[in-house]
Protein backbone atom coordinates (compact mmCIF):
# COMPACT_ATOMS: atom_id res chain seq x y z
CA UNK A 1 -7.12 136.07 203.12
CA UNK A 2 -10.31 134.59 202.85
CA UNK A 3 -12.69 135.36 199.63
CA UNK A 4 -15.84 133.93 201.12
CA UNK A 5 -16.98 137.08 200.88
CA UNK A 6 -19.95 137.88 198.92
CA UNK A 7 -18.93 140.27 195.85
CA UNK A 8 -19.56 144.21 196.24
CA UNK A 9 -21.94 146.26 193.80
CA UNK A 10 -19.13 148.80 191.55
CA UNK A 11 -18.07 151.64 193.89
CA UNK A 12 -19.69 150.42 197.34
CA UNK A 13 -17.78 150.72 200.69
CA UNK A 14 -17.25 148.27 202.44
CA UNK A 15 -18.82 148.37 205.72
CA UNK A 16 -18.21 146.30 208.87
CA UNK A 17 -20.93 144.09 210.15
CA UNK A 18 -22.52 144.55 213.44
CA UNK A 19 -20.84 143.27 216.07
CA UNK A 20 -22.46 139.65 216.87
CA UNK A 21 -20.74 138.25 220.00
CA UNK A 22 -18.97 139.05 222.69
CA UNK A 23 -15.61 137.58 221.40
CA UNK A 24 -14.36 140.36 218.89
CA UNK A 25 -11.93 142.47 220.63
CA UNK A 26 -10.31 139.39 221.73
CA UNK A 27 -9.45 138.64 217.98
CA UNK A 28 -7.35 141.96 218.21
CA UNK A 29 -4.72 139.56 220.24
CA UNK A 30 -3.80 137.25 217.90
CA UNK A 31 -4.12 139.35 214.79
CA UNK A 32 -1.85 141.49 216.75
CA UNK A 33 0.51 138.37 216.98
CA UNK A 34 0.21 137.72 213.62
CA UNK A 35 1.09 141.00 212.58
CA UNK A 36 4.39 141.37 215.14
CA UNK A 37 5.53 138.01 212.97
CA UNK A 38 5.06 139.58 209.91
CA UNK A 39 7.05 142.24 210.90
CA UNK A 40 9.85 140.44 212.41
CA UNK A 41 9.41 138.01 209.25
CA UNK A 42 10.03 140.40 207.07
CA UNK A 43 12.73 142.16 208.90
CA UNK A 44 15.04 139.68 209.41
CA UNK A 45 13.59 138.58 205.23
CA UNK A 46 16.38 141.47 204.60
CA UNK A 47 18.95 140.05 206.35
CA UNK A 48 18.56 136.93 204.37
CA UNK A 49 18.99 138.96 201.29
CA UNK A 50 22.66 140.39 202.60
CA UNK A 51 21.45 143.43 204.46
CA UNK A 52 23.12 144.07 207.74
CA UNK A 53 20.13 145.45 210.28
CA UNK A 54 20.44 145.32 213.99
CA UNK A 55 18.73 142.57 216.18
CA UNK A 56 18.49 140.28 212.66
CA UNK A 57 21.40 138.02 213.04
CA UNK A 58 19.89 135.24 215.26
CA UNK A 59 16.47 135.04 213.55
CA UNK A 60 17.13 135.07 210.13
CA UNK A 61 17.09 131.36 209.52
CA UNK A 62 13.42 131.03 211.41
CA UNK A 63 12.46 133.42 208.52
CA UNK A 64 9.54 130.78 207.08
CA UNK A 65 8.54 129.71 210.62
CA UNK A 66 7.97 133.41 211.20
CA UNK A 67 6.01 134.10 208.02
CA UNK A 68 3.86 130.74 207.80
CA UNK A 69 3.16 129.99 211.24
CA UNK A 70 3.18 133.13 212.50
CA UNK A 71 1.55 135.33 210.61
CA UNK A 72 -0.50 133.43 207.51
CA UNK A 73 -1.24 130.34 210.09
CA UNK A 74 -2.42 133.05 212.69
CA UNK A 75 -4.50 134.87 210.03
CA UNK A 76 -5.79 132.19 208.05
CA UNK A 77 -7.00 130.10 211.48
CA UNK A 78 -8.05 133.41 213.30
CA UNK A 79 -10.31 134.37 209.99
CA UNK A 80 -11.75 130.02 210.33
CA UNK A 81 -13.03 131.07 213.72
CA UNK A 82 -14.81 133.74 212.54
CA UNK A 83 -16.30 131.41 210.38
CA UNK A 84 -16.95 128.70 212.88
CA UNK A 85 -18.49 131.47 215.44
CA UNK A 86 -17.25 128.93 218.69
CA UNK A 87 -15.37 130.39 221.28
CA UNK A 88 -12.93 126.89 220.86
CA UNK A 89 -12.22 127.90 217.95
CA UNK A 90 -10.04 130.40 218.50
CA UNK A 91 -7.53 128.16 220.51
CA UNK A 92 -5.63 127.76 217.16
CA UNK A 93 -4.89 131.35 216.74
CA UNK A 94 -4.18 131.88 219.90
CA UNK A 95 -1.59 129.26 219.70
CA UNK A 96 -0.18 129.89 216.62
CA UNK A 97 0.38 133.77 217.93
CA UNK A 98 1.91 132.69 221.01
CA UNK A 99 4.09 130.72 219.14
CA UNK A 100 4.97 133.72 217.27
CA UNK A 101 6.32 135.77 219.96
CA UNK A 102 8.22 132.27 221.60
CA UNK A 103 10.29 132.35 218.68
CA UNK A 104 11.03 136.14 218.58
CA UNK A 105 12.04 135.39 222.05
CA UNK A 106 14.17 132.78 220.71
CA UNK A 107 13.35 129.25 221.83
CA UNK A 108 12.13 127.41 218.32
CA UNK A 109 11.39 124.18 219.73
CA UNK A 110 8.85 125.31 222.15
CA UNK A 111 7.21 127.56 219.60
CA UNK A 112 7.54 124.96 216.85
CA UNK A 113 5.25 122.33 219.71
CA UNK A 114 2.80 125.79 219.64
CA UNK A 115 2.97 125.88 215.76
CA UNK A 116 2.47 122.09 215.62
CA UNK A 117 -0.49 122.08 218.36
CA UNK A 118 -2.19 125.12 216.31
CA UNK A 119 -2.31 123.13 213.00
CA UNK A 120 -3.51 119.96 214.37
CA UNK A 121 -6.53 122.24 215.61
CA UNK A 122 -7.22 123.98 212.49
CA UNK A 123 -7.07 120.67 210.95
CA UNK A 124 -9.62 119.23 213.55
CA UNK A 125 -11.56 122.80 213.17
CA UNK A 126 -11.86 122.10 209.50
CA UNK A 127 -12.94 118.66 209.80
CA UNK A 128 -16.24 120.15 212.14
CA UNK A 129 -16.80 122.43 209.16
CA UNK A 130 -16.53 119.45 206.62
CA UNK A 131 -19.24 118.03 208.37
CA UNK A 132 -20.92 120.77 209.18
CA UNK A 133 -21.27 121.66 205.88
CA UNK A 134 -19.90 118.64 203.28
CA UNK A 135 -18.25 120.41 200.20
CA UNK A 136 -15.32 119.88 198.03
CA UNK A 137 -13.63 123.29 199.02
CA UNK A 138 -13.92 122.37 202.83
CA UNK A 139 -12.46 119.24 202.42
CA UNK A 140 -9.32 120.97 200.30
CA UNK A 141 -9.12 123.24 202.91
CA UNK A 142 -8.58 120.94 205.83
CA UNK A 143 -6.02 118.56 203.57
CA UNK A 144 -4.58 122.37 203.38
CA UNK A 145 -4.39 122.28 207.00
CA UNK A 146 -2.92 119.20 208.06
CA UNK A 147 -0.12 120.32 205.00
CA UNK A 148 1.04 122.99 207.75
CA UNK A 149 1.38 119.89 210.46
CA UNK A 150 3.45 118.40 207.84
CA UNK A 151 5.30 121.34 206.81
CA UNK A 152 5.86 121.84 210.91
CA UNK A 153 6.66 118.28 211.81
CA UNK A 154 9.74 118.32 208.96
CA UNK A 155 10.86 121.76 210.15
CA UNK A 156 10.85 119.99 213.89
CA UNK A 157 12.98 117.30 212.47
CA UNK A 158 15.32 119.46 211.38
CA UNK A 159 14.95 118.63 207.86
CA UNK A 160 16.69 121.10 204.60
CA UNK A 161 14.56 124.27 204.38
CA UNK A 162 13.37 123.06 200.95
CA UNK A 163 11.41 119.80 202.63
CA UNK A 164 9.80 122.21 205.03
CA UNK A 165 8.93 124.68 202.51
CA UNK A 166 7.43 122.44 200.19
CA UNK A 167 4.17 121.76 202.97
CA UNK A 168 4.01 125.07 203.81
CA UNK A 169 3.80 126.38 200.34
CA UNK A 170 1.20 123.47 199.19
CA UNK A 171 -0.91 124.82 202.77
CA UNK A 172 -0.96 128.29 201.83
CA UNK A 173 -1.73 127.23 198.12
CA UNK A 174 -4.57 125.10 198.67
CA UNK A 175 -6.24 127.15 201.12
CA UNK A 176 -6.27 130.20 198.68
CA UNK A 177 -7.53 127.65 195.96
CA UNK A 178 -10.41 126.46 198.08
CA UNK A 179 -11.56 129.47 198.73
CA UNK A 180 -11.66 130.57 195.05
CA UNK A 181 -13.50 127.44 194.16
CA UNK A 182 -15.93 128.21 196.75
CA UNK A 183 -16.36 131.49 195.02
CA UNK A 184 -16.27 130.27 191.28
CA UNK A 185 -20.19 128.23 192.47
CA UNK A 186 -21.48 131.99 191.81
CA UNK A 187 -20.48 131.18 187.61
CA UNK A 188 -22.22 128.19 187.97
CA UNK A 189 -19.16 125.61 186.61
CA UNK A 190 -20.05 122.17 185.19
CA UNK A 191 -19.83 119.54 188.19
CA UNK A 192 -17.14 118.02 185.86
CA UNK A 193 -14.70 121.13 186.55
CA UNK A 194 -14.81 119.83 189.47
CA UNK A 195 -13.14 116.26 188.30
CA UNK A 196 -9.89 118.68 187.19
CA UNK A 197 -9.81 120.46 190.06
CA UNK A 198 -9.65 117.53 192.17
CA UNK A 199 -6.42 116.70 189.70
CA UNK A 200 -4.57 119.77 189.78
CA UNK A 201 -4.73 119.11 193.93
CA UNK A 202 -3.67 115.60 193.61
CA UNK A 203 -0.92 116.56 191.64
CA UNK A 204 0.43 119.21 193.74
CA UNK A 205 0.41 117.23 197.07
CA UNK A 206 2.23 114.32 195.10
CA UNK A 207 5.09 116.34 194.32
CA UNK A 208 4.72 117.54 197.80
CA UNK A 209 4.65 114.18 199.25
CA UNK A 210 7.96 113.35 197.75
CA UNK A 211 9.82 116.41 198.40
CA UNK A 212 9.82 117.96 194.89
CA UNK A 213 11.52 121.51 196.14
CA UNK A 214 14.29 119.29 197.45
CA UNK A 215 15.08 117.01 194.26
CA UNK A 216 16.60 117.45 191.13
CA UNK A 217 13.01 117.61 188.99
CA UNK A 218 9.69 118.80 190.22
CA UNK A 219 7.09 117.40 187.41
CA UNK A 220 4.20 116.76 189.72
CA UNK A 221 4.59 119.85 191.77
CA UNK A 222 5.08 122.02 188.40
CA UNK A 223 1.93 120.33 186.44
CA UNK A 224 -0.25 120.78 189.17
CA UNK A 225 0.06 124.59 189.68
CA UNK A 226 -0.23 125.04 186.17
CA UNK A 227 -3.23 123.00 185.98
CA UNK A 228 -4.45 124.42 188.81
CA UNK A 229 -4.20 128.32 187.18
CA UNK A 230 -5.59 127.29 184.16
CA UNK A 231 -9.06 126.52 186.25
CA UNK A 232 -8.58 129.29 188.26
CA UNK A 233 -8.16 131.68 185.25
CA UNK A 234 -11.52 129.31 183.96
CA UNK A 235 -13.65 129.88 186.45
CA UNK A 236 -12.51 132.19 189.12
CA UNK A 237 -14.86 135.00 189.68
CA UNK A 238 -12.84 137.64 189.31
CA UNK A 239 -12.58 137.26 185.41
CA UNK A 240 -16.03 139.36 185.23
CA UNK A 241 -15.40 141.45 188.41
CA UNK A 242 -12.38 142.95 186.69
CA UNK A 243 -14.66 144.31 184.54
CA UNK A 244 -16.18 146.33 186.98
CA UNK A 245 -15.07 149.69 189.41
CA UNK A 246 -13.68 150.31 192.48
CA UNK A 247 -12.87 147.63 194.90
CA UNK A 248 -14.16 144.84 192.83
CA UNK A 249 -11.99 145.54 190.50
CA UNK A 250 -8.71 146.15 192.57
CA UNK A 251 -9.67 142.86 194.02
CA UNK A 252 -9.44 141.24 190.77
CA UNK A 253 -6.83 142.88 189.77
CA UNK A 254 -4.42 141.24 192.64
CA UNK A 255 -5.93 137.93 192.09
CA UNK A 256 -4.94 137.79 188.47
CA UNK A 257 -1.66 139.14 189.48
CA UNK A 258 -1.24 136.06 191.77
CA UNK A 259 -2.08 133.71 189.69
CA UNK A 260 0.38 135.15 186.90
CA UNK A 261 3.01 134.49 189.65
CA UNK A 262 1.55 131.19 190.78
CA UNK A 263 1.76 130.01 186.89
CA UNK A 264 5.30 131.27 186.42
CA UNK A 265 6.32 129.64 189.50
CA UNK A 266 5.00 126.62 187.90
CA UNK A 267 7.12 126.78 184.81
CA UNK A 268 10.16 126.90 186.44
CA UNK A 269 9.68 124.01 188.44
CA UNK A 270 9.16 122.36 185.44
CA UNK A 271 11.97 124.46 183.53
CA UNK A 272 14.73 124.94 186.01
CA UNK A 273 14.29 122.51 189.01
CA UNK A 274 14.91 124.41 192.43
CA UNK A 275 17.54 121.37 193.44
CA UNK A 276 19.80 122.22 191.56
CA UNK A 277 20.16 126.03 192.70
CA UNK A 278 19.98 127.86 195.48
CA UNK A 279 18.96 130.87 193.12
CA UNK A 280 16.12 129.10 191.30
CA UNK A 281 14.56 127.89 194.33
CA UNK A 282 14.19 130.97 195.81
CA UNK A 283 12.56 132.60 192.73
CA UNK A 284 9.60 129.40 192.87
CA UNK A 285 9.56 129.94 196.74
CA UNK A 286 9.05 133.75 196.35
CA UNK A 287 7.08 134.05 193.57
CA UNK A 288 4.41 132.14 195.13
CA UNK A 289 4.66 133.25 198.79
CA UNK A 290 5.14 137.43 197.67
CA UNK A 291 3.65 137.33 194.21
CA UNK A 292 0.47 135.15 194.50
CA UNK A 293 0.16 135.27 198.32
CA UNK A 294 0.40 138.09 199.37
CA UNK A 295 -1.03 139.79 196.58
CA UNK A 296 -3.93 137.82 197.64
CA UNK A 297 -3.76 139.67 200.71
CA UNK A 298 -4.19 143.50 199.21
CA UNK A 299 -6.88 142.02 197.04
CA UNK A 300 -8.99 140.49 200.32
CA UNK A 301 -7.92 142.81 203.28
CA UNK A 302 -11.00 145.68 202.83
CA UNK A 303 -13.01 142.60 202.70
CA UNK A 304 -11.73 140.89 205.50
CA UNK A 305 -10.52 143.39 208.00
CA UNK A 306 -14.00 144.30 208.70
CA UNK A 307 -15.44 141.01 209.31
CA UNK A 308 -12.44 140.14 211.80
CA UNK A 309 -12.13 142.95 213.77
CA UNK A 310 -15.38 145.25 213.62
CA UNK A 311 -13.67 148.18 212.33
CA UNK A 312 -14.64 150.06 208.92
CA UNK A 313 -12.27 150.01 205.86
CA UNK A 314 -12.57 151.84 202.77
CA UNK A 315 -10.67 151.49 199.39
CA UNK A 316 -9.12 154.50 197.61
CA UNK A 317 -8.03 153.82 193.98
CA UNK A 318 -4.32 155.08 195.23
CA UNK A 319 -4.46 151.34 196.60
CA UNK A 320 -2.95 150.86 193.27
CA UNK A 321 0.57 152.93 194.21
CA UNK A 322 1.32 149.90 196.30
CA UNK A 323 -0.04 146.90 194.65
CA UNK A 324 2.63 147.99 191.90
CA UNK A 325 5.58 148.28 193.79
CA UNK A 326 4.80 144.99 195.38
CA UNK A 327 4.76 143.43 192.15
CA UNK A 328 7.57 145.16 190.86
CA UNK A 329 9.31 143.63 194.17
CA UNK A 330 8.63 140.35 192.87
CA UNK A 331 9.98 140.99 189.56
CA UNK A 332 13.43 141.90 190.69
CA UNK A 333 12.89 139.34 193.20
CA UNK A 334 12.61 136.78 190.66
CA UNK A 335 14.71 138.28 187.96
CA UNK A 336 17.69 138.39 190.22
CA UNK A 337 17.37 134.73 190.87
CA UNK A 338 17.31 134.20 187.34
CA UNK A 339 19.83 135.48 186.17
CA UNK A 340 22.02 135.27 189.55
CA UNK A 341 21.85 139.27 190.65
CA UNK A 342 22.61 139.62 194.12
CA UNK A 343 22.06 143.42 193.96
CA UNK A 344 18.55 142.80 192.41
CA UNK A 345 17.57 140.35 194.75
CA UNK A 346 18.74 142.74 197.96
CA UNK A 347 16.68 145.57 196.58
CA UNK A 348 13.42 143.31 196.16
CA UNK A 349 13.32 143.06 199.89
CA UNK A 350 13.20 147.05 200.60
CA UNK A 351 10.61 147.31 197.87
CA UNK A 352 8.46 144.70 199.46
CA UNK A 353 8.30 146.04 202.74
CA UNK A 354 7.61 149.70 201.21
CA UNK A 355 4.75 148.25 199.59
CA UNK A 356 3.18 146.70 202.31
CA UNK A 357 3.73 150.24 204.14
CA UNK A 358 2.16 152.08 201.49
CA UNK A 359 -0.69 150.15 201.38
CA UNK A 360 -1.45 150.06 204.85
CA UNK A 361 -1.39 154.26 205.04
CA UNK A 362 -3.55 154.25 201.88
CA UNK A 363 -6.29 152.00 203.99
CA UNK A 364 -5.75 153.98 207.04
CA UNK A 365 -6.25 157.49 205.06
CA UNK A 366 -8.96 156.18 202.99
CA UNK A 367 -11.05 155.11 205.79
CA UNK A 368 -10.69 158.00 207.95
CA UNK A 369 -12.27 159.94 205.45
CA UNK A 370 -16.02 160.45 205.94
């Protein structure tokens, strides 16, 4: 998920670095992990929408855990030791993967302690990177981290969904935004921008703080991801690269996407507060966590496959096929919430997962070419 990447001339593959230490096949384990979580995730996602599939039943409320701590808290900690380059580093994935499968094997508590244990140590990882390298996007991203211990700690409580969800959200948020910031030092931005950056964040974990997805009004929560779109849409990098061809482009292209969704989820925290219906918070839940999440995902994945596990990946302009229908997922996604369709909402999930599919092939095609 990471953009830390440096950005690619128009129309250059993208080619996978040499391999620098002994520890790279061993990523395979955990990103394997991840992936199994983000498969169950989304599997028994469908039985949360009113779909009866076999084997679905018993999971479907561990839906989040699956998704956040699964899969994004494997990925995102597995791709920050890659970055670090220690062998200790990779306890956190490790962890957070194992925890994966202890919950598909249904006993939460036990992989909720795993969950737990892996954010605390992302957390600590990020701190040795803070120092390591002092920064205002390293610091946001280990505030991001300890957010998934919080997120973790009220799901261990057994706290409403919407308490939960609120952390994880703000953890999957912030990380994305730190990274972009880290990105936006190649337009050169006033040190003030900084000043409203540091706002927007402040704002967000506020409403975070005191359980805006849960309540009746969400002002803090809704402000701050407005605010913070407006500087992403300022200074984000990918305002010029859309401009250009190929994979720069496509990149952009889901990273504007996002932060359409990120924006709109905004307004209707602000507009219809998720605590008073079900409906509405599950279109600000979703349109984050599908619509600017994961579409962060396509955008980053040539980039970042490579780096994690070695092996080549080239982009084919059909990578657009799916980066529609995921969008178009969210949009009956969210327009079913709206206006309270339960057959629009149960044929967002399908889409979604057909998406993800398509995209996957299109990689897989694209790179076997020579």
């Amino acid at each position: 998920m990471s953009a830390s990447a440096a950005p690619l001339e128009p129309g250059a593959p993208v080619r996978a670095p040499k391999p620098s230490e002994k520890w790279r096949r061993l990523r395979l384990l955990p990103l394997a992990a991840g992936a199994g979580a983000f498969l169950v995730g989304m599997w028994v996602g469908l039985a949360r929408l009113g779909l009866t599939l076999p084997g679905s039943g018993e999971l479907a409320e561990f839906h989040g855990a699956l998704m956040i701590g699964g899969f994004l808290g494997t990925v995102i900690s597995l791709e920050r030791a890659v970055a670090i380059g220690r062998w200790w580093a990779y306890s956190a994935p490790v962890l957070s993967g194992i925890g994966a499968f202890v919950l598909i094997a249904g006993v939460p508590m036990l992989a909720g302690e795993l969950f737990l244990l892996a954010g605390l140590l992302l957390t600590l990882f990020s701190g040795f990177i803070v120092v390591r390298q002092p920064a205002l996007f390293t610091v946001v991203l280990t505030v991001a981290a300890a957010c998934w211990v919080g997120g973790t700690i009220v799901w261990l409580k057994g706290a409403p969904a919407a308490e939960s969800a609120g952390w994880w959200l703000t953890f999957l948020v912030l990380t994305i935004a730190a990274e972009r910031l880290e990105l936006s030092r190649l337009l050169s931005p006033p040190r003030s921008s900084q000043l409203t950056f540091i706002l927007a964040v402040a704002l967000i974990l506020v409403g975070m703080a005191r359980g805006e997805l849960a309540l009746t009004a969400a002002p803090f929560s809704g402000i701050g991801l407005l605010a913070l779109t407006a500087w992403l849409l300022r200074h984000d990098i990918a305002m010029r690269t859309i401009r250009m061809t190929g994979l720069p482009r496509f990149s952009a292209a889901c990273i504007l996407a996002g932060y359409f969704w990120l924006a709109l989820a905004g307004l209707l925290l602000l507009a219809m507060p998720p605590g008073a219906a079900t409906f509405s918070y599950d279109a600000v839940v979703h349109a984050i966590a599908i619509g600017f999440v994961l579409s962060m995902i396509f955008g980053h994945a040539p980039i970042i496959l490579p780096a994690v596990t070695g092996v080549r990946v080239r982009y084919s302009e059909a990578a657009y096929l799916p980066y529609g229908i995921l969008h178009l997922s969210v949009l009956l996604r969210v327009a079913g919430d709206l206006f309270e369709g339960v057959d629009l909402r149960a044929a967002s999930g399908p889409l979604t997962i057909v998406a993800f599919a398509a995209y996957a092939a299109v990689l897989i095609v694209a790179s076997r070419k020579k």
